[in-house]
N, C-alpha and C. Protein backbone atom coordinates (compact mmCIF):
# COMPACT_ATOMS: atom_id res chain seq x y z
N UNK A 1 149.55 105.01 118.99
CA UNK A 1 149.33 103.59 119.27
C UNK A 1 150.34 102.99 120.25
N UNK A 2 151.38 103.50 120.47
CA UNK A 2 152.30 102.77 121.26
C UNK A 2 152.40 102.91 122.76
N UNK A 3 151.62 103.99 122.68
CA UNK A 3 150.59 103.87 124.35
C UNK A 3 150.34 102.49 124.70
N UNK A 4 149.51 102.11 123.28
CA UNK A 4 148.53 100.54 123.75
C UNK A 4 149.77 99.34 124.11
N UNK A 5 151.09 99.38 123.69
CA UNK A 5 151.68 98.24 123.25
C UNK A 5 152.65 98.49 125.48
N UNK A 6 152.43 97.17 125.60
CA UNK A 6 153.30 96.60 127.24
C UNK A 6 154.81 97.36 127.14
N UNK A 7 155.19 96.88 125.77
CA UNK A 7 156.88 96.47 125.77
C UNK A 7 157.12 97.92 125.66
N UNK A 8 156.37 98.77 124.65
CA UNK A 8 156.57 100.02 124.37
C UNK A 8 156.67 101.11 125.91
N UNK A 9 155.26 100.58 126.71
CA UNK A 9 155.51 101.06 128.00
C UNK A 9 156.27 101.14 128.85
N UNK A 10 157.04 99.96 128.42
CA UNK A 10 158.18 99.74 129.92
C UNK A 10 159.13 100.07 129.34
N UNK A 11 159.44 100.26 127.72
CA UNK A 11 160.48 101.22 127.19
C UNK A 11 160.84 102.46 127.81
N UNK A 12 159.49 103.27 127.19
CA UNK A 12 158.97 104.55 127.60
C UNK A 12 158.99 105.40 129.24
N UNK A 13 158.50 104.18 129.62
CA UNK A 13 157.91 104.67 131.08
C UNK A 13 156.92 105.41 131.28
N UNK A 14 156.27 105.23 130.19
CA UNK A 14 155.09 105.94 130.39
C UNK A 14 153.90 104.94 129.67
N UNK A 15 152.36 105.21 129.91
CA UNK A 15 151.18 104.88 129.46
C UNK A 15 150.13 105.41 129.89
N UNK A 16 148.99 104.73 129.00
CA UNK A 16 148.06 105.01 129.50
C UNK A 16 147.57 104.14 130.40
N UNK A 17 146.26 104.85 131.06
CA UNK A 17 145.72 104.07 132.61
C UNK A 17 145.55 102.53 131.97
N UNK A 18 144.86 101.98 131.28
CA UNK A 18 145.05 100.36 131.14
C UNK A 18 146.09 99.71 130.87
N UNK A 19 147.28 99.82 130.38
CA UNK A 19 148.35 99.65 130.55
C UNK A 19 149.26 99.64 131.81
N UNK A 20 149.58 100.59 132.30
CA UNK A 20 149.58 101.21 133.46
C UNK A 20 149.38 100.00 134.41
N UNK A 21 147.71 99.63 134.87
CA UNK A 21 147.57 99.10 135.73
C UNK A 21 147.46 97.57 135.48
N UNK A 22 147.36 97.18 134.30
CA UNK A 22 148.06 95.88 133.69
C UNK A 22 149.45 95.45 134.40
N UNK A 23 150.58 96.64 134.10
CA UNK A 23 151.65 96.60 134.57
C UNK A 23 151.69 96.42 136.28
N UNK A 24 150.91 97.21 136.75
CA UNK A 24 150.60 97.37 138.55
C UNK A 24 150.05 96.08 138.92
N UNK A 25 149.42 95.21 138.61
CA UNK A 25 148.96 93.78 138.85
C UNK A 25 150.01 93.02 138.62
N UNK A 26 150.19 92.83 137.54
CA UNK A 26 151.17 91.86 136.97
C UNK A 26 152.56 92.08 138.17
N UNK A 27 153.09 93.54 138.36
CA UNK A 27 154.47 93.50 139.32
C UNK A 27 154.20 93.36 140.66
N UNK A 28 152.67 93.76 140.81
CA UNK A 28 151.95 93.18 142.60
C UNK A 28 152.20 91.59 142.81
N UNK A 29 151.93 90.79 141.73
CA UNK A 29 151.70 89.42 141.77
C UNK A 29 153.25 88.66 142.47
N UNK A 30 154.36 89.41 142.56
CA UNK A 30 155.76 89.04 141.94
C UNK A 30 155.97 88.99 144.26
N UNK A 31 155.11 89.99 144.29
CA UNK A 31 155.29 90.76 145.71
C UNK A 31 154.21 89.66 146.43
N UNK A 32 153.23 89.09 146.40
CA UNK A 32 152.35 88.49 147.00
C UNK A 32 150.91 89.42 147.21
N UNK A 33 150.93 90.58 146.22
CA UNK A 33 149.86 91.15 146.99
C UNK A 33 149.16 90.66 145.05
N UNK A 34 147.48 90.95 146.01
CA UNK A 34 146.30 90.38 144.66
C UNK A 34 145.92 92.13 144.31
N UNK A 35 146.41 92.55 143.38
CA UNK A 35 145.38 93.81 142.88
C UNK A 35 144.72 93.40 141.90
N UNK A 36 143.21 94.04 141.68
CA UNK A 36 142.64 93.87 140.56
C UNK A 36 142.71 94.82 140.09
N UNK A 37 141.96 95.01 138.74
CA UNK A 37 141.67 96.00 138.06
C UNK A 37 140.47 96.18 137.62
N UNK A 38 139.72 97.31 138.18
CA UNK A 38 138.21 97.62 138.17
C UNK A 38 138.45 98.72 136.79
N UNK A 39 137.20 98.98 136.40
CA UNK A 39 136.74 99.10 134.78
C UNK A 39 136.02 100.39 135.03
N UNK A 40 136.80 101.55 135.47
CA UNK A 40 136.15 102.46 135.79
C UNK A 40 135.96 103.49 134.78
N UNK A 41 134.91 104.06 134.38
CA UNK A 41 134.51 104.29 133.29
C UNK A 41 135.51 105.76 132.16
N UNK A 42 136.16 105.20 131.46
CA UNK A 42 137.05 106.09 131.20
C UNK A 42 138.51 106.23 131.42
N UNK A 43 138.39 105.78 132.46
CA UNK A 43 140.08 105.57 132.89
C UNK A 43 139.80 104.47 134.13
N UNK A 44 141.07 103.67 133.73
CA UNK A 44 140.82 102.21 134.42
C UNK A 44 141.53 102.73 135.79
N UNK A 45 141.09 102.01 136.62
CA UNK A 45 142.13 102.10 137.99
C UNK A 45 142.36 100.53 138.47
N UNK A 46 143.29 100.19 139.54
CA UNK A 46 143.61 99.19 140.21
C UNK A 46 142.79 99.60 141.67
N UNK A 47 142.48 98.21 142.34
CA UNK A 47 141.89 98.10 143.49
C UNK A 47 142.67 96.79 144.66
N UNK A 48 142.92 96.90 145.61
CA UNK A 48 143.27 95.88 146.49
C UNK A 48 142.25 96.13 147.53
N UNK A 49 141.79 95.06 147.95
CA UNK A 49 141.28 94.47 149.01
C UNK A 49 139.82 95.37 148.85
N UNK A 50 138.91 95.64 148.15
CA UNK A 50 138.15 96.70 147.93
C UNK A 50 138.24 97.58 148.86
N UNK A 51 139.43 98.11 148.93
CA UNK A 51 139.27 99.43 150.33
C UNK A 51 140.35 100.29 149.62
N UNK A 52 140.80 99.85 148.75
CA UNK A 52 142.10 100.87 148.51
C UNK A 52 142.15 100.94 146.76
N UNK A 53 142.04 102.23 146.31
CA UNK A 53 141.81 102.28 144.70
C UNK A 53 143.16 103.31 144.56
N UNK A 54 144.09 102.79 143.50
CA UNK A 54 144.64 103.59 142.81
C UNK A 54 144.87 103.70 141.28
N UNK A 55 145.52 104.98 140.91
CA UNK A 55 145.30 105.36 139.71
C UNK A 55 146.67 105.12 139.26
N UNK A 56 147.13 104.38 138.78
CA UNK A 56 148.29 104.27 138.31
C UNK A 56 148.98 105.76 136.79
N UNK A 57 148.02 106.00 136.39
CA UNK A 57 148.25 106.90 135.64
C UNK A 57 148.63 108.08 136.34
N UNK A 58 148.53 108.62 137.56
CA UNK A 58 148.84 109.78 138.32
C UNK A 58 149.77 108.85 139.47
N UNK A 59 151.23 108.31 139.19
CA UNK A 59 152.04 107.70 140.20
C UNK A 59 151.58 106.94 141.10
N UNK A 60 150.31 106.04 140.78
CA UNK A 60 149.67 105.01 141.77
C UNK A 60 149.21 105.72 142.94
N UNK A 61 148.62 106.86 142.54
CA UNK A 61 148.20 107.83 144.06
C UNK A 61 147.01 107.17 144.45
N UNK A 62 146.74 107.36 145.89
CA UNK A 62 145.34 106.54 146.80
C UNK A 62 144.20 107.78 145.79
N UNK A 63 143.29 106.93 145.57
CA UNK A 63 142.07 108.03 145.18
C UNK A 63 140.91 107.35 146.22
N UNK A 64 139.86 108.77 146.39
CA UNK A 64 138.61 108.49 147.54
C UNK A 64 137.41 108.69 146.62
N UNK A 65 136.26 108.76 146.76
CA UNK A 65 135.13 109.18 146.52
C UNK A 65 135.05 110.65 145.68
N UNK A 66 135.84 111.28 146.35
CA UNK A 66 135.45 113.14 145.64
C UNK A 66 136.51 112.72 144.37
N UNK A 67 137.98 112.00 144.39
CA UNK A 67 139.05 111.91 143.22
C UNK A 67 138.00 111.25 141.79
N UNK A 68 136.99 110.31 142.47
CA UNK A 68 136.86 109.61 141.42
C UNK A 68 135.52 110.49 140.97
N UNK A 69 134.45 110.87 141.53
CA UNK A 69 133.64 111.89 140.90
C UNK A 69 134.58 113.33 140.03
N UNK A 70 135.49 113.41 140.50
CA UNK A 70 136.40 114.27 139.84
C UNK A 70 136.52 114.04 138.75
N UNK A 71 137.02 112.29 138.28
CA UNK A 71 137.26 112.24 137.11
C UNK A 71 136.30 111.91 136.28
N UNK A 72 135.22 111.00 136.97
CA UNK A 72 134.33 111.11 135.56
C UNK A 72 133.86 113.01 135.01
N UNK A 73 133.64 113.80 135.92
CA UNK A 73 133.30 114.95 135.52
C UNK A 73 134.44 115.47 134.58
N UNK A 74 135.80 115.41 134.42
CA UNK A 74 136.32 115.45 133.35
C UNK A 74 136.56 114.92 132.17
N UNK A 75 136.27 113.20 132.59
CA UNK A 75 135.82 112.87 131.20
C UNK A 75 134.47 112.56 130.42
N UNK A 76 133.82 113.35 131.60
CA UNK A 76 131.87 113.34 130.69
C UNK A 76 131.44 113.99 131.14
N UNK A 77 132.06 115.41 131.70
CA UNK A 77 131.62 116.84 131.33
C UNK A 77 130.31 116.75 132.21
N UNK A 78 130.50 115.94 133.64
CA UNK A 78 129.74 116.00 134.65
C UNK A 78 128.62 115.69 134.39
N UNK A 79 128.25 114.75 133.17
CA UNK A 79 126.73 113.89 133.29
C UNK A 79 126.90 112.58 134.02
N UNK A 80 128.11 112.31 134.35
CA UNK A 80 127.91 110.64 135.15
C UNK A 80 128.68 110.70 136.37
N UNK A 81 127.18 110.60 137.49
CA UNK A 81 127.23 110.56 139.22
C UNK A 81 127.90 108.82 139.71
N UNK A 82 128.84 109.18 140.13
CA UNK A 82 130.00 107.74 140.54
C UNK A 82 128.53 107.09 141.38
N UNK A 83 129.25 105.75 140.70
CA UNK A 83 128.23 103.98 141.29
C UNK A 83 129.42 103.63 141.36
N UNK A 84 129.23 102.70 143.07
CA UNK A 84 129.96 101.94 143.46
C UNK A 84 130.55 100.63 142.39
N UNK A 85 129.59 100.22 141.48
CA UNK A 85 129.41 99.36 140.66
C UNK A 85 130.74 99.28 139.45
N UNK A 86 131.18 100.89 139.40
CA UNK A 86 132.23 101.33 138.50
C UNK A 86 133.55 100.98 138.90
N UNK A 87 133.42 100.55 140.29
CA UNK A 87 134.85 99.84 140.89
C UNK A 87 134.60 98.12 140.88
N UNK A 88 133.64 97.72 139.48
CA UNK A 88 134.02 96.57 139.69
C UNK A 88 134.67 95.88 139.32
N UNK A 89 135.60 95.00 139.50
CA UNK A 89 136.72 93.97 139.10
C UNK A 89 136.29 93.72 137.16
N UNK A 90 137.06 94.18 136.31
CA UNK A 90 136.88 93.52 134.78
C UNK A 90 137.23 92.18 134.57
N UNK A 91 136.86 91.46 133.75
CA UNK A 91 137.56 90.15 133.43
C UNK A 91 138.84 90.63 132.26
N UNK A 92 139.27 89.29 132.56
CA UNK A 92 140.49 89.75 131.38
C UNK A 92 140.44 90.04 129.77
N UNK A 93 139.03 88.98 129.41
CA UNK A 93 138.37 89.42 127.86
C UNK A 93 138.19 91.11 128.02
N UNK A 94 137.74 91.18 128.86
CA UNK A 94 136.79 92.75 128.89
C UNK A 94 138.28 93.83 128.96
N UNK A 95 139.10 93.44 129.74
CA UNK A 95 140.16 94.12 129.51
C UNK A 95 140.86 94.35 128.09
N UNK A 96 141.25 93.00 127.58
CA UNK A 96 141.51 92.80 125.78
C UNK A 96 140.37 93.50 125.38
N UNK A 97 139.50 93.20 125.08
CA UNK A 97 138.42 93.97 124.44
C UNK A 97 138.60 95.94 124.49
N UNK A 98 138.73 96.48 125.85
CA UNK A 98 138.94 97.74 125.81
C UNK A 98 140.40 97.92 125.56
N UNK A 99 141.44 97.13 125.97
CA UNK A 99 142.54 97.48 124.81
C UNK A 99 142.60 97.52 123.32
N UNK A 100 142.07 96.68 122.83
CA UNK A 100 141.86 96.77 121.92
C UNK A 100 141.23 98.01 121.08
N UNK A 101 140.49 98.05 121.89
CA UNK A 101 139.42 99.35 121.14
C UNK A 101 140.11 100.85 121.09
N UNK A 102 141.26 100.87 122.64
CA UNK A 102 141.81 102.41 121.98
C UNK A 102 142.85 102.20 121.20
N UNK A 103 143.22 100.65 121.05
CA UNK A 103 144.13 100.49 119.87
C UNK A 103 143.78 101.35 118.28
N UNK A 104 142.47 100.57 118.14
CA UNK A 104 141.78 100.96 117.46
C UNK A 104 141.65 102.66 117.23
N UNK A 105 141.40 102.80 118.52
CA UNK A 105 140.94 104.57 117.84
C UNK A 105 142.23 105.13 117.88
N UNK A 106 143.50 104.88 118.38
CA UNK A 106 144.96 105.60 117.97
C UNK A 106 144.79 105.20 116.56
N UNK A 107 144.35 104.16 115.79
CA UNK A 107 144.69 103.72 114.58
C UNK A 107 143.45 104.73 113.73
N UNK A 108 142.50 104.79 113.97
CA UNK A 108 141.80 105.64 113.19
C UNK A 108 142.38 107.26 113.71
N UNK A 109 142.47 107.70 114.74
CA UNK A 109 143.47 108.68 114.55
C UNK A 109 144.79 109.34 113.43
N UNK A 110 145.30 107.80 113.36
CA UNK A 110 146.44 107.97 112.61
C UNK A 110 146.00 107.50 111.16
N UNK A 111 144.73 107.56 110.85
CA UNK A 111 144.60 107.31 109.58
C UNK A 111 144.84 105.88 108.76
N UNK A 112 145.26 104.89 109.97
CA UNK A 112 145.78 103.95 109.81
C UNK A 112 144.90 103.15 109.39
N UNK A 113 143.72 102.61 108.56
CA UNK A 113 142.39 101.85 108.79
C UNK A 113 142.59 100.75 108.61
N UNK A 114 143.31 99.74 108.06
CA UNK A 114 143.50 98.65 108.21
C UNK A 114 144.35 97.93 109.01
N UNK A 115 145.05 98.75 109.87
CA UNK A 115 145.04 98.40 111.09
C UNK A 115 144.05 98.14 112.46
N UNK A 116 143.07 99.45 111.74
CA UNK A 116 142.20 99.67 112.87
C UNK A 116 140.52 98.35 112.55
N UNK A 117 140.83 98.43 111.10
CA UNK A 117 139.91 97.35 110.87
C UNK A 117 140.36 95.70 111.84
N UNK A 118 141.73 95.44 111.54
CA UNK A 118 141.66 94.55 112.43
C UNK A 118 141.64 94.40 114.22
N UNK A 119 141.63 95.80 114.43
CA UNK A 119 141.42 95.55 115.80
C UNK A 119 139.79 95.20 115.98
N UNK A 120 138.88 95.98 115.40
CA UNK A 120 137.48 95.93 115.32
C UNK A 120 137.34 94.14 115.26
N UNK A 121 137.92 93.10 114.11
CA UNK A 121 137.36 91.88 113.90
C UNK A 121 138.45 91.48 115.13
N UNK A 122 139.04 91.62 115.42
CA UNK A 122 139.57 91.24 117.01
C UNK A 122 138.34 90.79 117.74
N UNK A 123 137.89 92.54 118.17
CA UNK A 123 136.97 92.98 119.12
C UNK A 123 135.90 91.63 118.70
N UNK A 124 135.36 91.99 117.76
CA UNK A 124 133.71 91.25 117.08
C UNK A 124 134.04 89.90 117.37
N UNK A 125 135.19 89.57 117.11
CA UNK A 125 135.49 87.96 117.53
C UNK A 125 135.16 87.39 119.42
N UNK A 126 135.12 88.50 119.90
CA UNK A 126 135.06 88.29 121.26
C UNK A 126 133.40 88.61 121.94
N UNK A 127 133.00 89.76 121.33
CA UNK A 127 132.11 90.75 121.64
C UNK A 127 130.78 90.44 119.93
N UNK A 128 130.56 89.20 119.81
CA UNK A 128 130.33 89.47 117.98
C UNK A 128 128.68 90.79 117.69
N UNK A 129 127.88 90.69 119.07
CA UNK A 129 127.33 91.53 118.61
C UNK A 129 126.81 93.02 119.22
N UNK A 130 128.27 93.35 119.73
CA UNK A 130 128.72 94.91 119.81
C UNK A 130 128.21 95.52 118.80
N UNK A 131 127.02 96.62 118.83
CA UNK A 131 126.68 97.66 118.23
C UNK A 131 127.97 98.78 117.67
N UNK A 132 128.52 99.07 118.61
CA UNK A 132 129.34 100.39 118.62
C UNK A 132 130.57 99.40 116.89
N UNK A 133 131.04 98.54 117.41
CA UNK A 133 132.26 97.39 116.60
C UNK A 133 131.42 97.31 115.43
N UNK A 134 129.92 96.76 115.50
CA UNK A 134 129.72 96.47 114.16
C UNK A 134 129.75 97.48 113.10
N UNK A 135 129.03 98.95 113.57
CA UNK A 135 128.91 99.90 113.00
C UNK A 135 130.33 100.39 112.40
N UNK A 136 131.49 100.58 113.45
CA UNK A 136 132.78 100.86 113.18
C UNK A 136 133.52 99.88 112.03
N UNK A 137 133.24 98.54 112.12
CA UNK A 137 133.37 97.81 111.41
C UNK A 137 132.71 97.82 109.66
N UNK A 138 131.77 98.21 109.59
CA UNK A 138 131.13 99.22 108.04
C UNK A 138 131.79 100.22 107.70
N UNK A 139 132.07 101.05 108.58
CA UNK A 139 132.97 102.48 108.38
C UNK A 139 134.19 102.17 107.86
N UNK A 140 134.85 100.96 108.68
CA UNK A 140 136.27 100.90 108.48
C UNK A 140 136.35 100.45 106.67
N UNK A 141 135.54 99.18 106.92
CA UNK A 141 135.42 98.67 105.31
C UNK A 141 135.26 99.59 104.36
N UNK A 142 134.57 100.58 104.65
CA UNK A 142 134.07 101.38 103.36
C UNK A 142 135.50 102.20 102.82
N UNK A 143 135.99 102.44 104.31
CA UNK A 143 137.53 103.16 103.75
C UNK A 143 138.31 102.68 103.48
N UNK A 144 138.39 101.36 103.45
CA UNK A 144 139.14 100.09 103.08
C UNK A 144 138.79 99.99 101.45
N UNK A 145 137.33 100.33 101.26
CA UNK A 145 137.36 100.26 99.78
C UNK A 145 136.60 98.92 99.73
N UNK A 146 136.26 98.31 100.76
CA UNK A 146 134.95 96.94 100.73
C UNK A 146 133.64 97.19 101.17
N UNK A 147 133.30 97.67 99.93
CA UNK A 147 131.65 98.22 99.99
C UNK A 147 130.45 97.34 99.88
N UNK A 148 131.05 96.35 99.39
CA UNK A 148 129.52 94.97 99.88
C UNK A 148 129.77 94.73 101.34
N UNK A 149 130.78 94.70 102.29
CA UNK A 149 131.14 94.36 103.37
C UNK A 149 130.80 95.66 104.33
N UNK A 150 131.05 96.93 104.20
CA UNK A 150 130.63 98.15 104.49
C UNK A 150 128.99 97.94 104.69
N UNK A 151 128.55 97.67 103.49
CA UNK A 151 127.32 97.77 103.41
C UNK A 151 126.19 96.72 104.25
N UNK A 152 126.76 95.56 104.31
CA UNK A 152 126.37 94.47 105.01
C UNK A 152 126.74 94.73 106.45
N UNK A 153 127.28 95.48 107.35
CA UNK A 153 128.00 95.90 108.43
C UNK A 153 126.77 96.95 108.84
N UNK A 154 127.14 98.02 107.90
CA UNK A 154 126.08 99.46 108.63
C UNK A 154 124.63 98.91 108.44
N UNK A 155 124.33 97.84 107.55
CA UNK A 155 122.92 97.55 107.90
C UNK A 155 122.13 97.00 108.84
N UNK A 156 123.42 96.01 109.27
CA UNK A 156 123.13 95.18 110.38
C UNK A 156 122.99 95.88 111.61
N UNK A 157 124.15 96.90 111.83
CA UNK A 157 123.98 97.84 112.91
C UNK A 157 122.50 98.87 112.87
N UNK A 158 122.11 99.01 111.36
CA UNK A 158 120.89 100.04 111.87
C UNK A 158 119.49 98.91 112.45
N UNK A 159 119.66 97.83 111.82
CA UNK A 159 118.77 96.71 112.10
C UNK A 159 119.13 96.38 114.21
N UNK A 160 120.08 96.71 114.45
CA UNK A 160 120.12 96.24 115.83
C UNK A 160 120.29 97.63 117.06
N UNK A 161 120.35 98.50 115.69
CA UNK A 161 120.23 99.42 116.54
C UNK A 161 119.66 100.74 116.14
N UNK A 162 118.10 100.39 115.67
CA UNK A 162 117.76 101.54 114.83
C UNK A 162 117.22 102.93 115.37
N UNK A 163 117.43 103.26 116.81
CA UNK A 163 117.14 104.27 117.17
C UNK A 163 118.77 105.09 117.75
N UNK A 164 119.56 104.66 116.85
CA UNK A 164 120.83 105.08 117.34
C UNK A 164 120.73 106.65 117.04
N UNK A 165 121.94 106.94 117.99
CA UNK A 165 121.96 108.77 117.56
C UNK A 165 122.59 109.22 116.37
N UNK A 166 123.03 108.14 115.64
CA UNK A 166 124.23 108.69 114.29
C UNK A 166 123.61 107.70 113.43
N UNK A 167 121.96 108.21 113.46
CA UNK A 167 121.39 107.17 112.14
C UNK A 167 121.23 108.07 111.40
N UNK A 168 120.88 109.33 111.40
CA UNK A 168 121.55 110.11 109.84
C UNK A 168 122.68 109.98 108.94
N UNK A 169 124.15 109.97 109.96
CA UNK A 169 124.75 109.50 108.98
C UNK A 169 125.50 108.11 108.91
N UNK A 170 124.77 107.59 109.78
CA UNK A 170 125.32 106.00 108.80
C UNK A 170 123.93 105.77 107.72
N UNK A 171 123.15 106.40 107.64
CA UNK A 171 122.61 106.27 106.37
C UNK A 171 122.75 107.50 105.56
N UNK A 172 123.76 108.01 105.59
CA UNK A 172 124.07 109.00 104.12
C UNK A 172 125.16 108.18 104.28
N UNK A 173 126.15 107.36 104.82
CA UNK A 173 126.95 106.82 104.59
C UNK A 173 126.60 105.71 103.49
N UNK A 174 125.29 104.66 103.86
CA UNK A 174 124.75 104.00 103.15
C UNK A 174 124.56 104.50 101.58
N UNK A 175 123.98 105.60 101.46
CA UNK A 175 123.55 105.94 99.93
C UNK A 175 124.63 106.57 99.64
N UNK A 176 125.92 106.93 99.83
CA UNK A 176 127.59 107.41 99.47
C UNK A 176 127.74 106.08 99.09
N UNK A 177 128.25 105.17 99.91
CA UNK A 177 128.53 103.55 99.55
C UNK A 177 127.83 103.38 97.97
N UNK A 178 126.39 103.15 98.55
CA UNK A 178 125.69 102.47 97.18
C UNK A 178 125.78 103.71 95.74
N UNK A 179 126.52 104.88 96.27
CA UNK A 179 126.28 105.71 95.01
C UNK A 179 127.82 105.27 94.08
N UNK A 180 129.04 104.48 95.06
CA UNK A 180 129.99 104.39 94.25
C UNK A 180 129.96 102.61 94.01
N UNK A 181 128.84 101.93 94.25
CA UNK A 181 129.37 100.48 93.96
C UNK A 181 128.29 100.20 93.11
């Protein structure tokens, strides 16, 4: 988790790419130059003037066209062909929102769930009817041990999203729930 946290980063000197280029905007601003930060799928990058993209996670190196098909093919195993569209500027909710969320999954990593539950009602507070949050949000409860709340969560998600790919088991999750409450 301490990837996700600013202060921890500039401890460290190290992070991950949204952090990272959080940090690369914020110390551009100080200089007069405008970088944004485009929402590129998987790993965030910074952009100035739309002509110049870097990756702050690899020493703010210039990336082109072949760098960035590079990386989605490592992080999706070469099913997703780069759109210009993926360099587009995020808003700052949308940024909180995906911080948040690998907050979240360091916290379910670490077994942590009520931590990770509150990043989820973070998220839902912003995003309230995120499929992926609501569903996670049932899961989290149930391991939390709030099984009317679990249960009211994964239903809503199969109701909004009933052709999902993990509707087997959020409904053996469902009849586990209802077999202990």
């Amino acid at each position: 988790p301490k990837n996700n946290f600013l202060n921890e980063v500039i401890d460290k000197k190290s992070g991950i790419p949204i952090t990272l280029s959080i940090l690369y905007v914020e110390v551009a601003k100080f200089v007069g130059l405008d970088l944004k930060i485009a929402g590129f799928p998987g790993h965030i990058l910074v952009k100035y003037n739309e002509e110049m993209i870097l990756d702050p996670f690899y020493d703010g190196r210039l990336v082109d066209i072949d760098d960035l098909q590079e990386i989605l093919d490592v992080n999706f195993g070469g099913e997703l062909e780069f759109q210009p569209e993926y360099l587009d500027e995020v808003k700052p909710e949308q940024i909180l929102v995906r911080m948040t969320r690998n907050l979240k999954n360091s916290y379910v990593q670490s077994f942590v769930y009520d931590k990770a539950l509150r990043c989820v009602n973070m998220v839902l507070a912003i995003e309230p009817e995120s499929p992926e949050d609501i569903r996670d949000k049932g899961i989290l409860e149930d391991r939390m041990l709030n099984y009317d709340i679990a249960l009211k969560y994964l239903n809503k998600y199969l109701e909004i999203n009933p052709n999902a790919e993990d509707v087997d088991f959020i409904l053996e999750l469902i009849r586990s729930i209802k077999s202990k409450n």
